[in-house]
N, C-alpha and C. Protein backbone atom coordinates (compact mmCIF):
# COMPACT_ATOMS: atom_id res chain seq x y z
N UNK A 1 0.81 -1.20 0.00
CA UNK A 1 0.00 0.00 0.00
C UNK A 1 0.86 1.26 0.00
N UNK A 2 2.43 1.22 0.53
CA UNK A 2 3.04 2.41 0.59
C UNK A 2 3.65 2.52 -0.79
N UNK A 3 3.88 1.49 -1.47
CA UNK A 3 4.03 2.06 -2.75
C UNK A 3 3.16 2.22 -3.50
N UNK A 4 1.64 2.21 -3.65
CA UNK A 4 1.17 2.25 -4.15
C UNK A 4 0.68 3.82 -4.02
N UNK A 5 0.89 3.99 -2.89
CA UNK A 5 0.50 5.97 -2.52
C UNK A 5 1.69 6.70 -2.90
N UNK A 6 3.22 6.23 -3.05
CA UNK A 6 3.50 6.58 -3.27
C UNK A 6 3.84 6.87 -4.61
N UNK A 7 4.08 5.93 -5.74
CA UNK A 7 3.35 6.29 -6.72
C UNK A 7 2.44 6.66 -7.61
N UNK A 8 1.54 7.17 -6.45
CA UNK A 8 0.06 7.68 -7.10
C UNK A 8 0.50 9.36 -6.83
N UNK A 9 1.35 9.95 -5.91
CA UNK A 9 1.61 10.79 -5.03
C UNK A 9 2.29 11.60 -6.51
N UNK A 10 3.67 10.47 -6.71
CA UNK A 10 4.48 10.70 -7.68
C UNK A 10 3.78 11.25 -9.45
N UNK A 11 2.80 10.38 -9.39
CA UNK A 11 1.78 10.26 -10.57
C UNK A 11 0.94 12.03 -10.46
N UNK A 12 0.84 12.47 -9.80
CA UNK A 12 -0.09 13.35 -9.10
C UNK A 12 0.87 14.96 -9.50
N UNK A 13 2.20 14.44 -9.02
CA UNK A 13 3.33 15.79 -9.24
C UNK A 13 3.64 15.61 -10.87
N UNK A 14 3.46 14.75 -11.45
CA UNK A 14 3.89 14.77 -12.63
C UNK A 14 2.70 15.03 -13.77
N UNK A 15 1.76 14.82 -13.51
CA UNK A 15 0.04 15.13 -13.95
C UNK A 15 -0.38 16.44 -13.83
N UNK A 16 -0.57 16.58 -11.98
CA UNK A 16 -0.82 17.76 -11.99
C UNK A 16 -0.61 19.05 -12.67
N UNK A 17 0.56 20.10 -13.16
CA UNK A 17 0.85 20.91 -13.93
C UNK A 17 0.23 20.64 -15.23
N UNK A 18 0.57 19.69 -15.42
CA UNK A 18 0.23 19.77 -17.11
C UNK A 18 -1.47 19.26 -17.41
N UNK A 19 -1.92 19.39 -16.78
CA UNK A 19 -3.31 18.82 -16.57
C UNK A 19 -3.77 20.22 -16.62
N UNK A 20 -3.50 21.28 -15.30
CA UNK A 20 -4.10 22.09 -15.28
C UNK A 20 -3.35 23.47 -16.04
N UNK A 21 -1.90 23.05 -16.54
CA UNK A 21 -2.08 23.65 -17.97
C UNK A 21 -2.76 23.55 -19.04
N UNK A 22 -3.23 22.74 -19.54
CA UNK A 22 -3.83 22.24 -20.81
C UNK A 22 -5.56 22.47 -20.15
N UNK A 23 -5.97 22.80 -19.36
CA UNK A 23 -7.06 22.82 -18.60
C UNK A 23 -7.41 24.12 -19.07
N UNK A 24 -6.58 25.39 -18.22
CA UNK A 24 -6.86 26.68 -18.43
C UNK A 24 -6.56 27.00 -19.93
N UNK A 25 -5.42 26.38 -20.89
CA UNK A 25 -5.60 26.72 -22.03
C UNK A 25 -6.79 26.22 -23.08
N UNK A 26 -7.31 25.01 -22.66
CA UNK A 26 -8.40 24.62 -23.31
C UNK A 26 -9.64 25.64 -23.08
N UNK A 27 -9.80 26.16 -21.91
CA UNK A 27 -10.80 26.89 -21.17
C UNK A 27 -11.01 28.66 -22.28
N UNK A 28 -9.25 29.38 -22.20
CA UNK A 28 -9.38 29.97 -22.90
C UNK A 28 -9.54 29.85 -24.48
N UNK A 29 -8.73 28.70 -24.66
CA UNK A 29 -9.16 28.55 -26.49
C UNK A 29 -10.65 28.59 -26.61
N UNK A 30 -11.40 27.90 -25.68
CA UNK A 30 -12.99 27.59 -26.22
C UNK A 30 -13.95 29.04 -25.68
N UNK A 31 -13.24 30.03 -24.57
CA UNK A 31 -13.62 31.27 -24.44
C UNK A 31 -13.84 31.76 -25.60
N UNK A 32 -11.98 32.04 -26.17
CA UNK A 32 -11.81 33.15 -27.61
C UNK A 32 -12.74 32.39 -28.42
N UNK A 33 -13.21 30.84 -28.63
CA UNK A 33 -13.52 30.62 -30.22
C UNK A 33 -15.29 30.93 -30.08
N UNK A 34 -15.74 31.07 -28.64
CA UNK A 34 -16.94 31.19 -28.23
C UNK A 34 -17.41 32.88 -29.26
N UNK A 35 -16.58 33.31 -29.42
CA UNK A 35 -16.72 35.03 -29.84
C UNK A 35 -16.95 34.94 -30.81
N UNK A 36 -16.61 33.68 -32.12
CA UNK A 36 -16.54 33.97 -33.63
C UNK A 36 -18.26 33.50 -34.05
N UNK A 37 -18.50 34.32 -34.76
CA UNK A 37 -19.86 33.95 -35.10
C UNK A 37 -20.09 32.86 -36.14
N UNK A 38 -18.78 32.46 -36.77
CA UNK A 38 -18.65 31.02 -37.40
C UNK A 38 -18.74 29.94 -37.23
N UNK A 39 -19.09 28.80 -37.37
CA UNK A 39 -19.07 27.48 -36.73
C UNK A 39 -17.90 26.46 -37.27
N UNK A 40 -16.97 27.11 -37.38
CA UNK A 40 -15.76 26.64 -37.36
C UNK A 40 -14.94 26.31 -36.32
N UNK A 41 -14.36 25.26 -36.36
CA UNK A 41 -13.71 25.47 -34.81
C UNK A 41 -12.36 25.63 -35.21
N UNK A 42 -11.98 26.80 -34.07
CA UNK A 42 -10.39 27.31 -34.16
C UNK A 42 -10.46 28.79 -34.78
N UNK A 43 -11.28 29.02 -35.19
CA UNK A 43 -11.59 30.55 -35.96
C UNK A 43 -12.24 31.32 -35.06
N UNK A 44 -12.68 31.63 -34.04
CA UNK A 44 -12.80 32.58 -33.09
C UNK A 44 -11.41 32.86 -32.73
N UNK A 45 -10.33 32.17 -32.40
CA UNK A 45 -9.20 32.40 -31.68
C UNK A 45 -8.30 33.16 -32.89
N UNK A 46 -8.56 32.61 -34.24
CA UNK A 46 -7.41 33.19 -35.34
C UNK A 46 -8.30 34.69 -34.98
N UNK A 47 -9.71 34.86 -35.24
CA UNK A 47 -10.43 36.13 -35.46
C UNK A 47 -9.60 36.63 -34.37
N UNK A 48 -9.82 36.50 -33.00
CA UNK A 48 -10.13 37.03 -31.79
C UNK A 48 -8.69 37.56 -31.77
N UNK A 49 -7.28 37.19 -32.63
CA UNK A 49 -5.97 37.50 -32.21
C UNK A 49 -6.28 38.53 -33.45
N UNK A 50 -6.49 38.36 -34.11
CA UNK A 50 -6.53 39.31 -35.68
C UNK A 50 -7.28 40.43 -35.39
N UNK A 51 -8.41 40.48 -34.78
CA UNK A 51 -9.05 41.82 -34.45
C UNK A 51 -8.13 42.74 -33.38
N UNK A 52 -7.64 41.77 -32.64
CA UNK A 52 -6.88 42.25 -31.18
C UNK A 52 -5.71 43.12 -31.88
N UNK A 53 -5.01 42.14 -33.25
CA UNK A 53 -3.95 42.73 -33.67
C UNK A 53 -4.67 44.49 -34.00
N UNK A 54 -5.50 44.00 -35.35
CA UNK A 54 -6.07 44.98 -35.82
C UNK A 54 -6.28 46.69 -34.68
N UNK A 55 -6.72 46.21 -33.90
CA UNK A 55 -7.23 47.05 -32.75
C UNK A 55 -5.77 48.10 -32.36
N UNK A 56 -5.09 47.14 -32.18
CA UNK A 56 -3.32 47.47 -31.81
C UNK A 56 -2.74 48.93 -32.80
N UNK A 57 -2.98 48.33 -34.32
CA UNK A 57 -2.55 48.76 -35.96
C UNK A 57 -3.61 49.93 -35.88
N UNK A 58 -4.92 50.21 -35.58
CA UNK A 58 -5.65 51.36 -35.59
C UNK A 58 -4.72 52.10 -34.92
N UNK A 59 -4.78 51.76 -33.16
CA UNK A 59 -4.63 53.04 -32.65
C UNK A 59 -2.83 53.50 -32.51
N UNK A 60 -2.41 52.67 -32.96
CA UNK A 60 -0.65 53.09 -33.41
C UNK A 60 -0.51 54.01 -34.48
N UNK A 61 -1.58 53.52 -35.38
CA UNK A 61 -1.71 54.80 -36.54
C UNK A 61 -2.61 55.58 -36.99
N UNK A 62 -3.84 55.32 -36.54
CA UNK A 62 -4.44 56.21 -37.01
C UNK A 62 -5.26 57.10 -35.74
N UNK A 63 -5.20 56.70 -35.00
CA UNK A 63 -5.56 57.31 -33.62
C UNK A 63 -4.58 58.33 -32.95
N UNK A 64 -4.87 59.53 -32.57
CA UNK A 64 -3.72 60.39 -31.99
C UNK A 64 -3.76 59.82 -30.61
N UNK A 65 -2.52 60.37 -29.66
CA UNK A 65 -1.99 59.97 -28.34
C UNK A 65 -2.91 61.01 -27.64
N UNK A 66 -3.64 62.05 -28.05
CA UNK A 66 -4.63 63.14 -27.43
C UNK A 66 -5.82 62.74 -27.83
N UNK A 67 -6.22 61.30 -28.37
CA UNK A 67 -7.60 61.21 -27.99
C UNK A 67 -7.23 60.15 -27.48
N UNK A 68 -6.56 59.57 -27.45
CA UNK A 68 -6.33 58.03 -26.18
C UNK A 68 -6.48 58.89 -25.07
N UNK A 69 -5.57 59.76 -24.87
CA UNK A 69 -5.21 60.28 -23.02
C UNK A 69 -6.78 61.08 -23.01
N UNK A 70 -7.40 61.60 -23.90
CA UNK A 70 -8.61 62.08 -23.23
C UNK A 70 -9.83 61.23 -23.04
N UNK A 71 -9.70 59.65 -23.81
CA UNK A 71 -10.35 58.35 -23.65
C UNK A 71 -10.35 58.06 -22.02
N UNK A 72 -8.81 57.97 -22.25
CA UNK A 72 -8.39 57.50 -20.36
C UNK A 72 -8.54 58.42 -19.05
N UNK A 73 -9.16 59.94 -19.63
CA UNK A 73 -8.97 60.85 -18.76
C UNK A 73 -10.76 60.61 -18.32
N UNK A 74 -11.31 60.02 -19.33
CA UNK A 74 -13.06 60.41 -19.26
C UNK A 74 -13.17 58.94 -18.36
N UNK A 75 -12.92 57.90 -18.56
CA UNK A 75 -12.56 56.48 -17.99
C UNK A 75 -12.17 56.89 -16.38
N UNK A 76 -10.80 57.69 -16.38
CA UNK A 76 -10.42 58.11 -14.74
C UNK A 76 -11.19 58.45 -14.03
N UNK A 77 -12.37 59.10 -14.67
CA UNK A 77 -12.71 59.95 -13.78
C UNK A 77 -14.08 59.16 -12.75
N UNK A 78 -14.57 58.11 -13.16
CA UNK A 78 -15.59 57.35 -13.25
C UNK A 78 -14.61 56.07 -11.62
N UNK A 79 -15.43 56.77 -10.81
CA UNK A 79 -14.48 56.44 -9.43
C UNK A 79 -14.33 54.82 -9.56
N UNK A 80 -15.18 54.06 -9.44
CA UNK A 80 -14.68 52.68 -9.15
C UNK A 80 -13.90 51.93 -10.75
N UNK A 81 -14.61 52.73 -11.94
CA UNK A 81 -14.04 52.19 -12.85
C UNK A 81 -12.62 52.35 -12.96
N UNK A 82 -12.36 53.46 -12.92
CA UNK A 82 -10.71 54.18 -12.74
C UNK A 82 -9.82 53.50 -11.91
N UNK A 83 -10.42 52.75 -11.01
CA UNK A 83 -9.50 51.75 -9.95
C UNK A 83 -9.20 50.82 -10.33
N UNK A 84 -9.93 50.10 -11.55
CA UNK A 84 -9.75 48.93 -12.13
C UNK A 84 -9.12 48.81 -13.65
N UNK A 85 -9.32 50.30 -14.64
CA UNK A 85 -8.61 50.24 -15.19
C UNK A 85 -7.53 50.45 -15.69
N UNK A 86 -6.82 51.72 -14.62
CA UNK A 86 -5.52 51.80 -14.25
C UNK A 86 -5.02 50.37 -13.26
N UNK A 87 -5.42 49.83 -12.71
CA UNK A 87 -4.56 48.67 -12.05
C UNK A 87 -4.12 48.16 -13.65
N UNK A 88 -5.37 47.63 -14.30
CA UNK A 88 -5.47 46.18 -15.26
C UNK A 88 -3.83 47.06 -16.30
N UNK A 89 -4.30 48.40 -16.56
CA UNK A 89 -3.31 48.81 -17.58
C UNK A 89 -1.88 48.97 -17.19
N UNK A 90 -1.85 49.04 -16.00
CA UNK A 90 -0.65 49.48 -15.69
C UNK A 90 0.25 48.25 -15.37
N UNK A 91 -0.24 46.88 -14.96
CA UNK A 91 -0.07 45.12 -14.70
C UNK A 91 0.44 45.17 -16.40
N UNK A 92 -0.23 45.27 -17.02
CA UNK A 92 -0.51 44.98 -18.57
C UNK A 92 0.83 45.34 -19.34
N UNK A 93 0.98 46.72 -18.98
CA UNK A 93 1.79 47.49 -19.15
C UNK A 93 3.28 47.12 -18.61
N UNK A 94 3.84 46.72 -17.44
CA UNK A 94 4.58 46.18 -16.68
C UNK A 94 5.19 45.23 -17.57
N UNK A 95 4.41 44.40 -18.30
CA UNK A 95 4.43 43.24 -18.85
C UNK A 95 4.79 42.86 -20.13
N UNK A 96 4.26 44.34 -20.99
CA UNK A 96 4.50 44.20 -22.76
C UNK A 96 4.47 45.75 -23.01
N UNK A 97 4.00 46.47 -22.18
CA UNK A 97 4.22 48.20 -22.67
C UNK A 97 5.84 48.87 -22.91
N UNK A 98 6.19 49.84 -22.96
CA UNK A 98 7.30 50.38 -23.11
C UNK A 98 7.97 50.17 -21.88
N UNK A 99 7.16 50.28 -21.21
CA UNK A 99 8.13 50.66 -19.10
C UNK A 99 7.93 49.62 -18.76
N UNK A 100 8.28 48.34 -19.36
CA UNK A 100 8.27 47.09 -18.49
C UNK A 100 8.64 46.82 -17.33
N UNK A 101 8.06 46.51 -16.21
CA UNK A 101 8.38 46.19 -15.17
C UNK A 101 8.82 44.38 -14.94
N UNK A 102 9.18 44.73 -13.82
CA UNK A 102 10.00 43.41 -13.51
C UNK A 102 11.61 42.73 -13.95
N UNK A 103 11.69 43.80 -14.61
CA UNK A 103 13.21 43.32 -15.32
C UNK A 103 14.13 43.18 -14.63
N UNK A 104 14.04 44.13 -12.97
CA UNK A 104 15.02 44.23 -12.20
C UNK A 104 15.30 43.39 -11.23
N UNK A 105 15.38 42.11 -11.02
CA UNK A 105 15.32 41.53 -9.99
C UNK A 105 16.60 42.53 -8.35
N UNK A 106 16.24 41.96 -7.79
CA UNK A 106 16.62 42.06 -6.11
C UNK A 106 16.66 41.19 -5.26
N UNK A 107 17.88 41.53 -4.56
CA UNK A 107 17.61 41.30 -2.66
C UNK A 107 17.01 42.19 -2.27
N UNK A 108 16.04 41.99 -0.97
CA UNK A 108 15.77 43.23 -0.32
C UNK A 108 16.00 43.06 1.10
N UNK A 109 16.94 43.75 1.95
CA UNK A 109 17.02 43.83 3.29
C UNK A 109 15.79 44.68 3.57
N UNK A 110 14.98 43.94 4.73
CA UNK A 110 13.88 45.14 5.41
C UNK A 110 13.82 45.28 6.61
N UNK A 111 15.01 45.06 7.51
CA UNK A 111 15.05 45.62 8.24
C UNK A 111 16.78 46.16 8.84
N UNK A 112 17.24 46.71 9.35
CA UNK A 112 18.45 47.33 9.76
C UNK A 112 19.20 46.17 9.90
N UNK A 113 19.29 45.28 11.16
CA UNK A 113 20.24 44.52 11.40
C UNK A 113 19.75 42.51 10.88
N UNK A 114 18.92 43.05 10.42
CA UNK A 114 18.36 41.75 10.00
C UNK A 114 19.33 40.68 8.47
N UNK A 115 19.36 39.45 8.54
CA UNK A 115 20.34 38.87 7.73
C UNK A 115 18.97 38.28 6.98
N UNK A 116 17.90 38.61 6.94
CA UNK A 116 16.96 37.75 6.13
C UNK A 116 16.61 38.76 4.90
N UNK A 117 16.42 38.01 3.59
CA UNK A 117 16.78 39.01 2.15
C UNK A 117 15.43 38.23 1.78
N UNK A 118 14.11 39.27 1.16
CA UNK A 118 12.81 39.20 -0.01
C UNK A 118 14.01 38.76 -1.43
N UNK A 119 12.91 38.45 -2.38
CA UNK A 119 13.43 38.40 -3.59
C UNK A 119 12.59 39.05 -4.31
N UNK A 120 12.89 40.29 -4.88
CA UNK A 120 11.70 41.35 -5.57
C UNK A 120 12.01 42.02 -6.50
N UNK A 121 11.35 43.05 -7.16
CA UNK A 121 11.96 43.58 -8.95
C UNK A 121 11.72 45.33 -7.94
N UNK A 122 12.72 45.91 -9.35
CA UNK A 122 12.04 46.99 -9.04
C UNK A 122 11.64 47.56 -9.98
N UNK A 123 10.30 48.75 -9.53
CA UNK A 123 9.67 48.73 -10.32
C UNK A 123 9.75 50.16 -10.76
N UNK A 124 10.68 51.30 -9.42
CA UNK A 124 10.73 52.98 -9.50
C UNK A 124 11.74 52.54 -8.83
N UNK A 125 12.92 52.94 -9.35
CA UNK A 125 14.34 53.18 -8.58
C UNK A 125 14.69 54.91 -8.42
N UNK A 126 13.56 55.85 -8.63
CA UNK A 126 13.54 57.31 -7.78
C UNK A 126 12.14 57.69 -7.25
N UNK A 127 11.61 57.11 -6.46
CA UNK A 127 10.75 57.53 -5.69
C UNK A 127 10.77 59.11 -4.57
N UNK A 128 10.52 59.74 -5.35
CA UNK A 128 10.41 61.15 -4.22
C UNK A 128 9.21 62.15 -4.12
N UNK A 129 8.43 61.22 -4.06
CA UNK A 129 6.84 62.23 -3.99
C UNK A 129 7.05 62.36 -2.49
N UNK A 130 7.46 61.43 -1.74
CA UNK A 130 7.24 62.12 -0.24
C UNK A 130 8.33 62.79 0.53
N UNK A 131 7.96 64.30 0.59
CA UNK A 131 9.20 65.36 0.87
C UNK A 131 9.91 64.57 2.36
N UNK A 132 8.88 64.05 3.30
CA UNK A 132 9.20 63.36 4.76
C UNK A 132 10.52 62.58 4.77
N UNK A 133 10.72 61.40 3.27
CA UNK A 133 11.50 60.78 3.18
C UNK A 133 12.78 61.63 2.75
N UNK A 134 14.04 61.34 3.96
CA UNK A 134 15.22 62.14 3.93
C UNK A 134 16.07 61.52 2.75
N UNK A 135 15.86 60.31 2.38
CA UNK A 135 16.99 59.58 1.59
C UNK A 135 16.36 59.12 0.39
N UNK A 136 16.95 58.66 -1.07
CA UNK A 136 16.65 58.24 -1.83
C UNK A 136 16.22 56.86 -1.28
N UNK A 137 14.33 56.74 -2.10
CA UNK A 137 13.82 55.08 -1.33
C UNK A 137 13.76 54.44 -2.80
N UNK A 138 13.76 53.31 -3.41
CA UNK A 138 13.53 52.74 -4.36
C UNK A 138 12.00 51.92 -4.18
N UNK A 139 11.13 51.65 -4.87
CA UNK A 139 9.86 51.06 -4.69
C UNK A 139 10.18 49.66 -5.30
N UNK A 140 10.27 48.54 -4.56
CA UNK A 140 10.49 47.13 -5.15
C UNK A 140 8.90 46.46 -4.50
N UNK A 141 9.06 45.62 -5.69
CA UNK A 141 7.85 45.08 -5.18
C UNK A 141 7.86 43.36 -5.38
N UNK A 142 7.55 42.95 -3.75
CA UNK A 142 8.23 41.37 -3.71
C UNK A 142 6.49 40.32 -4.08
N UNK A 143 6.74 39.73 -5.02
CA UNK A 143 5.33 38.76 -4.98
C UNK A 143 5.33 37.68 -4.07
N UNK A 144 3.99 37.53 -3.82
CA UNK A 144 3.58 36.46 -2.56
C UNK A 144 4.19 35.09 -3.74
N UNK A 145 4.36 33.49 -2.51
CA UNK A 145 4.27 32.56 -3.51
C UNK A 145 2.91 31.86 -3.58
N UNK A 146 3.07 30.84 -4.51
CA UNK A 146 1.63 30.70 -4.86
C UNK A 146 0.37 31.44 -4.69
N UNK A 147 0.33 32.52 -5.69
CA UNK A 147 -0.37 33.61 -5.04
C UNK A 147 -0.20 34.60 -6.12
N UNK A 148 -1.50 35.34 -6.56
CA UNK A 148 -1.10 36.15 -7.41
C UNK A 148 -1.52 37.36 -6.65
N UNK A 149 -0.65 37.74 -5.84
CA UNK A 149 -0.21 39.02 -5.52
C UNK A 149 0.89 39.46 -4.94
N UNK A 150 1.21 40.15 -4.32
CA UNK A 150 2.74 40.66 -3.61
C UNK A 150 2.32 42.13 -2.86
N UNK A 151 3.60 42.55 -2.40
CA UNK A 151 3.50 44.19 -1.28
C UNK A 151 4.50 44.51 -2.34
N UNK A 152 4.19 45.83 -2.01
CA UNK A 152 5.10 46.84 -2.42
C UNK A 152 5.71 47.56 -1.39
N UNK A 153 7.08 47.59 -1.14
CA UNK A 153 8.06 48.56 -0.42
C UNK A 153 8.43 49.61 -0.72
N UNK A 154 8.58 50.30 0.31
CA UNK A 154 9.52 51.95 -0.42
C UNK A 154 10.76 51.51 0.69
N UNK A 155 12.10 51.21 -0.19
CA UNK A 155 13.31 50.62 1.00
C UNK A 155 14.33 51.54 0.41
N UNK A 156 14.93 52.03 1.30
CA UNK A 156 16.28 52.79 1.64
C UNK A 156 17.25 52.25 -0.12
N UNK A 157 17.83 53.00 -0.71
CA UNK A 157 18.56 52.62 -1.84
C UNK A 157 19.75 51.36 -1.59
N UNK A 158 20.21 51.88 -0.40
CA UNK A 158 20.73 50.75 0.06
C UNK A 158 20.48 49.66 0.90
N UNK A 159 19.66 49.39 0.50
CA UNK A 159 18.97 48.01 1.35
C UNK A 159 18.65 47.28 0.42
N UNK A 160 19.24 47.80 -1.31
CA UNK A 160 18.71 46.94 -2.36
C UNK A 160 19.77 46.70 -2.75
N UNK A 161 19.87 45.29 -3.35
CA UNK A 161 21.24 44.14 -3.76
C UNK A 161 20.63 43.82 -5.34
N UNK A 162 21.48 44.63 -6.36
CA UNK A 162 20.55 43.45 -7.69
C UNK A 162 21.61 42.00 -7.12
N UNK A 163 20.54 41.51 -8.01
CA UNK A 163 21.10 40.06 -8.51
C UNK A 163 21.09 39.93 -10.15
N UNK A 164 21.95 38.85 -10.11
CA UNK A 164 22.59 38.43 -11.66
C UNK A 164 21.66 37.29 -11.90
N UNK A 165 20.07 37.61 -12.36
CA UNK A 165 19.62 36.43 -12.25
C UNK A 165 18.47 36.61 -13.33
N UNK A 166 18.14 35.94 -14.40
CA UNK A 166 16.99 36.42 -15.53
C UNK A 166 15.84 36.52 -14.26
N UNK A 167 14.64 37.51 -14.48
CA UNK A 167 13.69 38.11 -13.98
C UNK A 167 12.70 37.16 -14.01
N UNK A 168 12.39 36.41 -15.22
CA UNK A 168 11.51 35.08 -15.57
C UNK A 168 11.85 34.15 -14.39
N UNK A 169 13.38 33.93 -14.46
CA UNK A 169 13.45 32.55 -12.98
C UNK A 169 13.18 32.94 -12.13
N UNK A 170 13.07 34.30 -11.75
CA UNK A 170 13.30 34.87 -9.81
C UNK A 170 11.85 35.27 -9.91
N UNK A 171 11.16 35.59 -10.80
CA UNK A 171 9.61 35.29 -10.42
C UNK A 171 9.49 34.03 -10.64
N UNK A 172 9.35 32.84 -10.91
CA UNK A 172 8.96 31.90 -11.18
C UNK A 172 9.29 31.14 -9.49
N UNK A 173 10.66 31.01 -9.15
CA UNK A 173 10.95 31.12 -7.89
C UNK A 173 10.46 31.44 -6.91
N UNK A 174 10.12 32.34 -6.82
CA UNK A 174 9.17 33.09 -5.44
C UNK A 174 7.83 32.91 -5.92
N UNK A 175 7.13 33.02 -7.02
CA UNK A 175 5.82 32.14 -6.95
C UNK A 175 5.99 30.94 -6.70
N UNK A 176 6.97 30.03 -6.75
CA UNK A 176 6.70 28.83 -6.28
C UNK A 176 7.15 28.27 -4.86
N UNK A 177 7.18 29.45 -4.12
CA UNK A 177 7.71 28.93 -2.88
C UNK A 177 9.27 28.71 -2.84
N UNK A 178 9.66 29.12 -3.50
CA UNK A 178 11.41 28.88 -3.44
C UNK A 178 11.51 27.20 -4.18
N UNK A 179 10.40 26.39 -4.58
CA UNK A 179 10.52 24.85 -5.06
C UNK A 179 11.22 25.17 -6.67
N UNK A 180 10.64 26.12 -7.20
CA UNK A 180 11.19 25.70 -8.61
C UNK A 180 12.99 26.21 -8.67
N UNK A 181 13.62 25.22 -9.10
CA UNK A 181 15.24 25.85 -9.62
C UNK A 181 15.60 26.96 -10.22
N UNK A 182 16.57 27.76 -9.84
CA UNK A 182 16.90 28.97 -10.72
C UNK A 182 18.30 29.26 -11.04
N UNK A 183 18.98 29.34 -12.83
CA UNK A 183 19.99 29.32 -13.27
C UNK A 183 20.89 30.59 -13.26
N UNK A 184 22.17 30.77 -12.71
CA UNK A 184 22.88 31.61 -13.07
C UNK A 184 22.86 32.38 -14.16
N UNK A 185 22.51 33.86 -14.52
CA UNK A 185 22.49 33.94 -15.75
C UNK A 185 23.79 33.46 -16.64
N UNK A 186 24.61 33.38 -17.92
CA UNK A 186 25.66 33.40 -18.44
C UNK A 186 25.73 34.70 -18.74
C-alpha cells in the first residue's frame, strides 16, 4: 500500500501541472472561439488574435496619443471604474508596454540589522513624492508565492542588492515557494 501511494503521489506531481495547464488553455481557447460567429472550430481564436492585432494597428496609426489620453482621462474619472482600469493597464503594461516592469530583480534587506533578504523587482528606482523621506527610497515590489499578488516597499537605496539572475526565474521562484530551480544567468 506504501508504494502504491506513493506512486500515485508521484503520478499526481507529474500530472498535476500539465493537466491544469492544458485545462486553463483549453478553457481559454474555447472562451476566444466562443466570440466567432462562425461554426468553425479554431476561428474565433485566429479572429479574436486578428481583431486584437487589428485594434493594436488602428490606434498606433491612425488614432492620436490626445484622444487616447482624453479616452483615459473620461474612464479616470468614473471612481470605481478608474481603480480597475488603471490597475489592469498598468499590470498589462509592466508586462509588454514600453516601461516594463520586472526586469530588475533584487535582494531586499527590510530591516536594519536583519540577515533575512525578499526576492523582488524593481519597479521605480527614484521615488520622491514624499518630501518626509530624507533619503533616496527605491519602490520594489516582492510577490507572494503561490499567489497572485505581492506588497510593495519603499526601501532605503541601500537596502537593495541586484542580482545576476533572468527576472523570468526569480519570479517563477518566489511564486513557487522557493521549489522551482533557478539558473545563473551566463
Amino acid at each position: 500500500m506504501k508504494k502504491f501511494a506513493k506512486y500515485f503521489f508521484q503520478g499526481i506531481v507529474v500530472l498535476a501541472p500539465v493537466t491544469i495547464t492544458l485545462y486553463v488553455l483549453i478553457e481559454v481557447f474555447i472562451f476566444m472561439d466562443s466570440l466567432n460567429p462562425f461554426n468553425i472550430p479554431g476561428a474565433g481564436v485566429v479572429l479574436t488574435c486578428i481583431a486584437i492585432a487589428l485594434v493594436g494597428f488602428i490606434v498606433r496609426n491612425y488614432i492620436s496619443d490626445r484622444i487616447i489620453e482624453w479616452i483615459e482621462l473620461q474612464i479616470k474619472k468614473a471612481p470605481l471604474v478608474s481603480i480597475i482600469y488603471t490597475a489592469v493597464q498598468d499590470l498589462l503594461k509592466s508586462f509588454v508596454g514600453d516601461r516594463q516592469s520586472f526586469k530588475k530583480p533584487v535582494l531586499v534587506k527590510l530591516y536594519e540589522n536583519s540577515e533575512i533578504r525578499r526576492l523582488g523587482f524593481i519597479t521605480n528606482d527614484n521615488f520622491t513624492k514624499m518630501p518626509e523621506l530624507k533619503e533616496q527610497y527605491i519602490t520594489v515590489y516582492c510577490p507572494h508565492s503561490y499567489n497572485i499578488s505581492g506588497n510593495v516597499f519603499l526601501v532605503p537605496a541601500h537596502y537593495v542588492q541586484p542580482v545576476d539572475l533572468k527576472a523570468s526565474d526569480v519570479m517563477k521562484y518566489t511564486v513557487s515557494g522557493g521549489v522551482t530551480q533557478i539558473e545563473k544567468n551566463n
